[in-house]
N, C-alpha and C. Protein backbone atom coordinates (compact mmCIF):
# COMPACT_ATOMS: atom_id res chain seq x y z
N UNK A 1 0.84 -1.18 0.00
CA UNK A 1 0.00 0.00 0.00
C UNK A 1 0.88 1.24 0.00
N UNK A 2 0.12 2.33 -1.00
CA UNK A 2 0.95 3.25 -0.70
C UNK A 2 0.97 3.77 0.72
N UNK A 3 2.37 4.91 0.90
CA UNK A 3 1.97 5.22 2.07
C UNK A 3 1.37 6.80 2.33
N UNK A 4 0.82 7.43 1.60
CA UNK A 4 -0.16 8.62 1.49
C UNK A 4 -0.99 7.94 1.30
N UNK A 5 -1.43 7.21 1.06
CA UNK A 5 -3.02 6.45 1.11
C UNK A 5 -3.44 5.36 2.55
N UNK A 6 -1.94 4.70 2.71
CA UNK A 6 -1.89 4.68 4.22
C UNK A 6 -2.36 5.35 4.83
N UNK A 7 -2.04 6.53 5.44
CA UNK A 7 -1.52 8.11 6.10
C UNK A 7 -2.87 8.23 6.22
N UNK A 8 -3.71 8.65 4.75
CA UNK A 8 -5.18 9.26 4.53
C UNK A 8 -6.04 8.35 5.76
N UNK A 9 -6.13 7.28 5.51
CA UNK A 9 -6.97 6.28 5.57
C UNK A 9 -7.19 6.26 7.13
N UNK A 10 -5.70 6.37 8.00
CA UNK A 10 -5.87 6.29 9.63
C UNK A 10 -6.12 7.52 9.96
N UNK A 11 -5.93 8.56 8.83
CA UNK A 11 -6.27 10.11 9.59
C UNK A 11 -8.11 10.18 9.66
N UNK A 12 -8.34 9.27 8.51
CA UNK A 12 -10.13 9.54 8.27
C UNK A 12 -10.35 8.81 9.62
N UNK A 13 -9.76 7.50 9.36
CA UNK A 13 -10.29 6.64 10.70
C UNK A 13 -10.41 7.07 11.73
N UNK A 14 -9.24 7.64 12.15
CA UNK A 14 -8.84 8.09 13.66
C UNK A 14 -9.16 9.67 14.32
N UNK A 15 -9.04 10.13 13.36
CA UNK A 15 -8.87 11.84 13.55
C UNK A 15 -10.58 12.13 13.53
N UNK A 16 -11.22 11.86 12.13
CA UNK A 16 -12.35 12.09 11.95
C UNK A 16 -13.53 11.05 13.18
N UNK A 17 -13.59 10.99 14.12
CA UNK A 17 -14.36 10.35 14.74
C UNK A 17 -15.41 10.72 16.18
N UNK A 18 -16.34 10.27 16.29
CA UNK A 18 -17.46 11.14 17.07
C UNK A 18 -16.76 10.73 18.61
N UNK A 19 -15.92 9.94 19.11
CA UNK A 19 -15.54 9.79 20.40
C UNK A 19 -14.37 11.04 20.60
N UNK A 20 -13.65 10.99 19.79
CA UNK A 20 -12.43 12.71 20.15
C UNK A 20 -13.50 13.98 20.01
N UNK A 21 -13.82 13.91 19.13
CA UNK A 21 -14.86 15.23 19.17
C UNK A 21 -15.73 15.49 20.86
N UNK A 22 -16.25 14.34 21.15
CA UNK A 22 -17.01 14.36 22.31
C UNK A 22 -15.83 14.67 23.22
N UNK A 23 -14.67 14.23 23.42
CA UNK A 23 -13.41 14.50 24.43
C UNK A 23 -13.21 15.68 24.50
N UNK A 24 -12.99 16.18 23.36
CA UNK A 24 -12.42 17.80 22.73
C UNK A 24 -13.87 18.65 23.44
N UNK A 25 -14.88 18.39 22.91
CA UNK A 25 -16.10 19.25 23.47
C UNK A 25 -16.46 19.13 25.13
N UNK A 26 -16.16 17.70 25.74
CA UNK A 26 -16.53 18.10 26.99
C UNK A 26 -15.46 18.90 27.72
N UNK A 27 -14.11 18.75 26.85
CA UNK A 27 -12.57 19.78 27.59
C UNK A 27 -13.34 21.17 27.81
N UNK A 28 -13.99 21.38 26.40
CA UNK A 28 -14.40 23.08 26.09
C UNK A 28 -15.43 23.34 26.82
N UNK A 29 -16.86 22.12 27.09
CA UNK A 29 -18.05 22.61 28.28
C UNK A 29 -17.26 22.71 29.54
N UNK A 30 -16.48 21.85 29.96
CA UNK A 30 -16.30 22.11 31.49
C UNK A 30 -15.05 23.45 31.32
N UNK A 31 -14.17 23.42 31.03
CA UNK A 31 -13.33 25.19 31.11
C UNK A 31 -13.68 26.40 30.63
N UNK A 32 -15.11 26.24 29.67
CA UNK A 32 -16.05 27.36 29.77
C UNK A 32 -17.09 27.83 30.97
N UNK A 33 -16.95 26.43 31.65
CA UNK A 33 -17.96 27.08 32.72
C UNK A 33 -16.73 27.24 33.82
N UNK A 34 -16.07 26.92 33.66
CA UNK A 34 -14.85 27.54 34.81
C UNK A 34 -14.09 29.26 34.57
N UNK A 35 -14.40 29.49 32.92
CA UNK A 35 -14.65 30.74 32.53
C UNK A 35 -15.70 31.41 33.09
N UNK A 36 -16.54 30.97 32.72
CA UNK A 36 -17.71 31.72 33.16
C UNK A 36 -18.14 32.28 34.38
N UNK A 37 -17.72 31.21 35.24
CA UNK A 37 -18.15 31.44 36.92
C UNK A 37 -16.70 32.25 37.23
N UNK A 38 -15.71 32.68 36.58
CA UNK A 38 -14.21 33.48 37.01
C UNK A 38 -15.36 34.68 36.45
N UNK A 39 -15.63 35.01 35.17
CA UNK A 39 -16.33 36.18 34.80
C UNK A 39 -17.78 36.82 35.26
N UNK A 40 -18.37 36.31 35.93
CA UNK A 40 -19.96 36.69 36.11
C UNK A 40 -19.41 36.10 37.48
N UNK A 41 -19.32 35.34 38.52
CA UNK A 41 -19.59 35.03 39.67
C UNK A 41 -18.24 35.49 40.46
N UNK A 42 -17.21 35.82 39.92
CA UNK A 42 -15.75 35.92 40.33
C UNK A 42 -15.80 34.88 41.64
N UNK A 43 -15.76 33.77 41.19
CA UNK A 43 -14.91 33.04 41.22
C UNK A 43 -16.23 31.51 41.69
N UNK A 44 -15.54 30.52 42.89
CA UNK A 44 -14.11 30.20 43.19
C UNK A 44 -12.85 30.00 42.25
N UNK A 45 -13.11 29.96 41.38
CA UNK A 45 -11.92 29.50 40.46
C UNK A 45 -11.02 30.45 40.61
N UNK A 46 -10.17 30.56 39.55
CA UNK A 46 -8.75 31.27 38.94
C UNK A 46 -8.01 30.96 37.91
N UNK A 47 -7.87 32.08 36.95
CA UNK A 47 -7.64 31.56 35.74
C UNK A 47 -6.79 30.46 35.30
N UNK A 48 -5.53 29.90 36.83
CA UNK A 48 -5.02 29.05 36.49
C UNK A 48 -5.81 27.55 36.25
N UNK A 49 -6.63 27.43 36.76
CA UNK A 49 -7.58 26.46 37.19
C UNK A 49 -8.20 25.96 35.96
N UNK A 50 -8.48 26.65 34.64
CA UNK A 50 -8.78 26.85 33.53
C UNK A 50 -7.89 25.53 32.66
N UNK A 51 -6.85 25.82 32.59
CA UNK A 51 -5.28 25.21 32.16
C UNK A 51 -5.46 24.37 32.77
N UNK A 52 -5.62 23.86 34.09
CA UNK A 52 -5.26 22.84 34.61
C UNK A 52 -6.70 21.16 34.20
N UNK A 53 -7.71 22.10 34.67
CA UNK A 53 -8.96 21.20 34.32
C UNK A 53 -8.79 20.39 32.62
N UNK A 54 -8.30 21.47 31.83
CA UNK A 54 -8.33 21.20 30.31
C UNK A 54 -7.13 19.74 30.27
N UNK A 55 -6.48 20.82 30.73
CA UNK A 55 -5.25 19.89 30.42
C UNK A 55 -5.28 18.20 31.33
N UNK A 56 -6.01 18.11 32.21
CA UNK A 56 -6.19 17.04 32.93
C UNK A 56 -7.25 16.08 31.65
N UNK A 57 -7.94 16.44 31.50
CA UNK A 57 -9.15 15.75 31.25
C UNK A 57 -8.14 15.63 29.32
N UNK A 58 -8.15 16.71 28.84
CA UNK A 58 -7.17 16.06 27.21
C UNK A 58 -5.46 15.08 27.63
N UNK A 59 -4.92 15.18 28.91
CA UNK A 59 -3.97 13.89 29.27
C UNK A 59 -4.90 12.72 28.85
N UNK A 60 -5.59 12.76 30.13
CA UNK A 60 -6.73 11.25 29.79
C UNK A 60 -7.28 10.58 28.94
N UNK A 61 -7.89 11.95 27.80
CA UNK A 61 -8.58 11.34 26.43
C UNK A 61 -7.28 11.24 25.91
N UNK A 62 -6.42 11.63 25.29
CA UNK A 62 -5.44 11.58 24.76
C UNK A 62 -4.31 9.87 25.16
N UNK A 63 -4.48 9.79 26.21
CA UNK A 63 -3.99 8.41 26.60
C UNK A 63 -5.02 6.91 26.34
N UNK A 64 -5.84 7.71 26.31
CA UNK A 64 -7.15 6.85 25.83
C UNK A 64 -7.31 6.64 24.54
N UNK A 65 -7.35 7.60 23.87
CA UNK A 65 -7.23 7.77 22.26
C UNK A 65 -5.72 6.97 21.95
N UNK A 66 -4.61 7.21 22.58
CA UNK A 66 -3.31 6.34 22.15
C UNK A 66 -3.32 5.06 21.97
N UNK A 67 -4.07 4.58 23.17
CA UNK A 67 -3.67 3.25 23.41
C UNK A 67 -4.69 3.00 22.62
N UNK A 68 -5.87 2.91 21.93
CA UNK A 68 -7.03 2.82 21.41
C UNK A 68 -6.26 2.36 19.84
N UNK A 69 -5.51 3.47 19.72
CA UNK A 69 -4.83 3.19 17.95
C UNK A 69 -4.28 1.93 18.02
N UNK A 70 -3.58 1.25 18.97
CA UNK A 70 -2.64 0.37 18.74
C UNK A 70 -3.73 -0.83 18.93
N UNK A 71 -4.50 -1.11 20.51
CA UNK A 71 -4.83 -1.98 20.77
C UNK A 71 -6.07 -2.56 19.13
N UNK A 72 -6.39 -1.43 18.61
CA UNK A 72 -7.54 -1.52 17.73
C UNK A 72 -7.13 -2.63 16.68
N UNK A 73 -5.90 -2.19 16.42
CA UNK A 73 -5.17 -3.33 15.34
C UNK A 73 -4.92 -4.55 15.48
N UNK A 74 -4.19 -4.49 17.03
CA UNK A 74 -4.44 -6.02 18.04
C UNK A 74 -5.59 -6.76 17.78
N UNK A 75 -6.50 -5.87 17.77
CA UNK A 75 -7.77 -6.46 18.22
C UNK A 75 -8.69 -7.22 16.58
N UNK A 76 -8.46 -6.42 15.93
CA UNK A 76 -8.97 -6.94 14.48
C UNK A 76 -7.68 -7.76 13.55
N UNK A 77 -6.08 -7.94 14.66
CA UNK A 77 -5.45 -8.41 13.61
C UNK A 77 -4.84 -8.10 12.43
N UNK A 78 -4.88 -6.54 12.57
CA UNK A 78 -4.20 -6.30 11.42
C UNK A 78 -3.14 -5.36 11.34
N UNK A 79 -2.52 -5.68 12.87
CA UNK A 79 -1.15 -5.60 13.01
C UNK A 79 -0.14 -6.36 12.36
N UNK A 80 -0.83 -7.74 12.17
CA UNK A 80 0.14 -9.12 11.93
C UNK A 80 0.28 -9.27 10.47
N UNK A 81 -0.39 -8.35 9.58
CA UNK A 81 -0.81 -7.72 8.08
C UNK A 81 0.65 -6.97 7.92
N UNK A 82 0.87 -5.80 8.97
CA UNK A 82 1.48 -4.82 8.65
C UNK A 82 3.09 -4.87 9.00
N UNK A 83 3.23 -5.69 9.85
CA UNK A 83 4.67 -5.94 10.68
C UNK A 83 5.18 -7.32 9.60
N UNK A 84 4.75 -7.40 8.60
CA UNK A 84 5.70 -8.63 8.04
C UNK A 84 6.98 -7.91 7.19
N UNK A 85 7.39 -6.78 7.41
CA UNK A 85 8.59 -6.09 6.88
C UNK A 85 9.17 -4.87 7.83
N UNK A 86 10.10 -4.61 7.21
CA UNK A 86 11.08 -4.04 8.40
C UNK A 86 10.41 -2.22 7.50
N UNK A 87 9.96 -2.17 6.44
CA UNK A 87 9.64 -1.08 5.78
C UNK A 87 7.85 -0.66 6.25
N UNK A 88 7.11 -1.89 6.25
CA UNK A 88 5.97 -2.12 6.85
C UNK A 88 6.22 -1.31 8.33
N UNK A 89 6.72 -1.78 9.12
CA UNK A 89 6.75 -1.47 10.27
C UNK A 89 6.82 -0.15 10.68
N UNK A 90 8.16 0.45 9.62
CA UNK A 90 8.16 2.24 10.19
C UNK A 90 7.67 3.02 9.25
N UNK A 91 6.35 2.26 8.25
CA UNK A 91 5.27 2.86 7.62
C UNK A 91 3.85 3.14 8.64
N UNK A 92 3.63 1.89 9.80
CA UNK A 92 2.87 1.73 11.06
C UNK A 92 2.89 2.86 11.90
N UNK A 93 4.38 2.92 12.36
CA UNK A 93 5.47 3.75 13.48
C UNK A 93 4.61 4.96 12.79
N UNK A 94 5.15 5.42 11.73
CA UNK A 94 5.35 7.02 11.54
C UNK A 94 3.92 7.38 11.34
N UNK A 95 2.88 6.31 10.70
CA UNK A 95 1.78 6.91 10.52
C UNK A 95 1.05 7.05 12.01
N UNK A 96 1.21 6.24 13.13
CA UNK A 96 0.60 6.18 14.23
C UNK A 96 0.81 7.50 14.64
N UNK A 97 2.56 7.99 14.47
CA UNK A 97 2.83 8.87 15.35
C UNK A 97 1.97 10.56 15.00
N UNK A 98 1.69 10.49 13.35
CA UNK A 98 1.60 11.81 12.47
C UNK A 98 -0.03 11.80 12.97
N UNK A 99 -0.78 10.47 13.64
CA UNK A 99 -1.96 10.51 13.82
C UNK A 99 -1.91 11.26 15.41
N UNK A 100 -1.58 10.48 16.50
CA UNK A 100 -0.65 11.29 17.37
C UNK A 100 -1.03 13.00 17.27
N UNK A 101 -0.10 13.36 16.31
CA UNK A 101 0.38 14.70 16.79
C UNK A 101 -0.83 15.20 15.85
N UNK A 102 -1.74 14.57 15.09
CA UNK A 102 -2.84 15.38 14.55
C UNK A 102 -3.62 15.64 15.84
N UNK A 103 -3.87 14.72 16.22
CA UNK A 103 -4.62 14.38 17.30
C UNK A 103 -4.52 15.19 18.86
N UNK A 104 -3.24 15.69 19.32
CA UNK A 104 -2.74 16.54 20.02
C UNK A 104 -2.58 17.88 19.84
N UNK A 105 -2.72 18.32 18.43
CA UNK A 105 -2.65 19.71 17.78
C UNK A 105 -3.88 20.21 18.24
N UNK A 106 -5.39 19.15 17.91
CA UNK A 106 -6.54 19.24 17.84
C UNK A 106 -7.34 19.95 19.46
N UNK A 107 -6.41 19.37 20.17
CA UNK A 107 -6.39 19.65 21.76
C UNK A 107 -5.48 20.63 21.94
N UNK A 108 -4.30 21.09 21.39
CA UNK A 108 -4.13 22.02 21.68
C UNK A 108 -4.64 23.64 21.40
N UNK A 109 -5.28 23.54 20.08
CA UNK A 109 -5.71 24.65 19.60
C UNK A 109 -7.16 24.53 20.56
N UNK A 110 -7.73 23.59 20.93
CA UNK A 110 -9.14 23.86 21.29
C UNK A 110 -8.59 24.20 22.64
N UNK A 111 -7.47 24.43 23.47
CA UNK A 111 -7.06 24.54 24.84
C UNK A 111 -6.41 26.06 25.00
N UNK A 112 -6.14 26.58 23.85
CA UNK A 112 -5.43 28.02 23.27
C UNK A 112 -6.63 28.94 23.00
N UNK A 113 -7.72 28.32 22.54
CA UNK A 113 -9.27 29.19 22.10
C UNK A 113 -9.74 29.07 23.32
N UNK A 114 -9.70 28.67 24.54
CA UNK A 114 -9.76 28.96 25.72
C UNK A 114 -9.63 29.52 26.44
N UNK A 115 -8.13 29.58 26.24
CA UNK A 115 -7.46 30.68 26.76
C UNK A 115 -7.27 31.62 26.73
N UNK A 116 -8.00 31.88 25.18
CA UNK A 116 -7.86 33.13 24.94
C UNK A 116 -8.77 33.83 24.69
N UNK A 117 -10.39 32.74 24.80
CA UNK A 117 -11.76 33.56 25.45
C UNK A 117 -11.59 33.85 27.28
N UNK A 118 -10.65 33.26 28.03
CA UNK A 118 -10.77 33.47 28.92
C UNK A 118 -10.03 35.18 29.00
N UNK A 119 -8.53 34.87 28.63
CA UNK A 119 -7.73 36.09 28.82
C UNK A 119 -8.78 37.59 28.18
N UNK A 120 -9.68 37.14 26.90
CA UNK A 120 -10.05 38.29 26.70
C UNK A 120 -11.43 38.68 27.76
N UNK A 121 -11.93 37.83 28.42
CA UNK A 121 -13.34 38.06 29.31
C UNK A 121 -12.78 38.56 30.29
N UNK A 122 -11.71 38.06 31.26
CA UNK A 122 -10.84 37.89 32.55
C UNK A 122 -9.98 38.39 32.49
N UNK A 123 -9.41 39.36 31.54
CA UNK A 123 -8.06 40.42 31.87
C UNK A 123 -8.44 41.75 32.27
């Protein structure tokens, strides 16, 4: 297989899917309302508190979502497809990883639009 058609195929799979979206959106309901109650109720929170909630809860999905890529292949077998070459293998490696850092970008920009509805409500 090629490997841009590789690449495509785990980004549709993996990237495009209604379980990260739901991860990504409950990051953004719960540190908007930790916005919210810093802006209209002042407080208990503090803007650090913001950063921290996000970033707790995208560790988790994000470790969840990791192990999810690998075990998934385990699980249907079609790891044992892809590992029969030494070229196979760091076609696996690199695409897992480029899924990875799609996947972490996705959380970071939605953790930066946060921050920076917060900084502009809360400065």
């Amino acid at each position: 297989m090629n490997f841009g058609k590789y690449l495509t195929l785990e980004l549709r799979r993996n990237v495009l899917s209604i379980p990260l979206f739901l991860a990504i959106g409950l990051s953004l309901v719960l540190g908007g309302g930790i916005v919210y109650s810093i802006y209209q109720l002042d407080g208990p929170f503090r803007p650090e508190n913001v950063t921290g909630l996000y970033s707790m809860i995208a560790t988790v999905a994000l470790g969840v979502y990791c192990a999810k890529l690998v075990i998934i292949d385990l699980h249907y077998g079609t790891i044992y497809l892809l590992f029969t070459s030494a070229r196979d293998r760091l076609k696996f490696l690199v695409s897992r990883v480029i899924v990875i850092m799609a996947v972490s970008i996705m959380f970071g920009v939605g953790c930066g639009a946060l921050l920076y509805v917060n900084h502009i409500l809360n400065a």
